[in-house]
Protein backbone atom coordinates (compact mmCIF):
# COMPACT_ATOMS: atom_id res chain seq x y z
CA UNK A 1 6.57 -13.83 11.94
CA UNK A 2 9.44 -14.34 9.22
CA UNK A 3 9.19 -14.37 5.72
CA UNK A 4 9.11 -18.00 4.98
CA UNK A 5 6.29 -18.11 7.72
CA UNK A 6 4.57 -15.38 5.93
CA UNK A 7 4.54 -16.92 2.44
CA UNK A 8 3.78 -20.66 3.87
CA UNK A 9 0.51 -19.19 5.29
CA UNK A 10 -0.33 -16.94 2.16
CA UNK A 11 0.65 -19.73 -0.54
CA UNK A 12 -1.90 -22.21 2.14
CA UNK A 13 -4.61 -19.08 1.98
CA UNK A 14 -4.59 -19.06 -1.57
CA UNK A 15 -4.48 -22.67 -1.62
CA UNK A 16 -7.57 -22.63 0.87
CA UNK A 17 -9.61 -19.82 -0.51
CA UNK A 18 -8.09 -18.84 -4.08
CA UNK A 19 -9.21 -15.58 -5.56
CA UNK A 20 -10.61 -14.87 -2.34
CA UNK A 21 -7.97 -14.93 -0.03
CA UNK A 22 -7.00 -11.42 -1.20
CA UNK A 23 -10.59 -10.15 0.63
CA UNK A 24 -10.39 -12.58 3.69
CA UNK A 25 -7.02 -11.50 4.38
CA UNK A 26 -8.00 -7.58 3.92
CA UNK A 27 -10.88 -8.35 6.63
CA UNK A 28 -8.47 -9.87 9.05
CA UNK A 29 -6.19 -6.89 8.50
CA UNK A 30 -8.94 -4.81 9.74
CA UNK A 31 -9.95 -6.87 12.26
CA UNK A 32 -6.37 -6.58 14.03
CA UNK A 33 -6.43 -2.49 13.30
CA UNK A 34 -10.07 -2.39 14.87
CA UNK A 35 -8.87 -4.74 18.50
CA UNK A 36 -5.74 -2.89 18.68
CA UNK A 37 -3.55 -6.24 18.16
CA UNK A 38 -0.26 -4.55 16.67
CA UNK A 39 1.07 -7.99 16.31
CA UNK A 40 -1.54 -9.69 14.51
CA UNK A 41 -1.59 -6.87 12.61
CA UNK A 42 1.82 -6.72 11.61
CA UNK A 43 1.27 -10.54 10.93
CA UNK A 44 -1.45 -10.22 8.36
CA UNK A 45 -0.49 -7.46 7.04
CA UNK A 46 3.13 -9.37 6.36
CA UNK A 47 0.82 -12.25 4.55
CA UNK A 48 -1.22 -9.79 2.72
CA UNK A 49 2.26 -8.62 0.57
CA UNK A 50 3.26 -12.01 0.71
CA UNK A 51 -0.06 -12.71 -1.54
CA UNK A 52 0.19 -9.96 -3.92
CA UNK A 53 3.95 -11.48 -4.47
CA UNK A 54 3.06 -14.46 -5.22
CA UNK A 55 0.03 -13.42 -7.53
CA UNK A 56 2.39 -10.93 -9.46
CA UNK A 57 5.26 -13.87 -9.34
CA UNK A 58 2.18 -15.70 -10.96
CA UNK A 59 1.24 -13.85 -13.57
CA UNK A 60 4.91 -13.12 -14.07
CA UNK A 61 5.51 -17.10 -14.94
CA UNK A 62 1.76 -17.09 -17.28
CA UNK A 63 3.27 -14.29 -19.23
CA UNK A 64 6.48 -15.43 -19.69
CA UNK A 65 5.01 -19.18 -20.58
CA UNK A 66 2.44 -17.80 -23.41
CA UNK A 67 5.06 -15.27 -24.90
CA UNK A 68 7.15 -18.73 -26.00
């Protein structure tokens, strides 16, 4: 998976499941350790950086907006 896949499926998580997608992407994490899947492991676990990026990018863009 590349990086632009990685953040298209995180940004559509977090569109999909907001606050949550943080915890559904944790579980699929750990459902990919528990089969053995290295890829989809690798995958999520790609997405799951990808979504604390774009929630620090976030909260980057809400502090810089109220500090003005």
């Amino acid at each position: 998976m590349t990086l632009l896949q990685a953040r298209q499926v995180a940004q559509d998580m977090m569109r999909r499941h907001g606050l949550a997608a943080q915890a559904v992407v944790e579980e699929l994490v750990n459902e990919a350790r528990l089969s053995g899947n290295a890829q989809a492991l690798d995958d999520w676990e790609q997405i799951q950086t990808m979504i604390a990026e774009l929630r620090r990018e976030a909260a980057s863009q809400q502090a810089s907006s109220a500090s003005r």
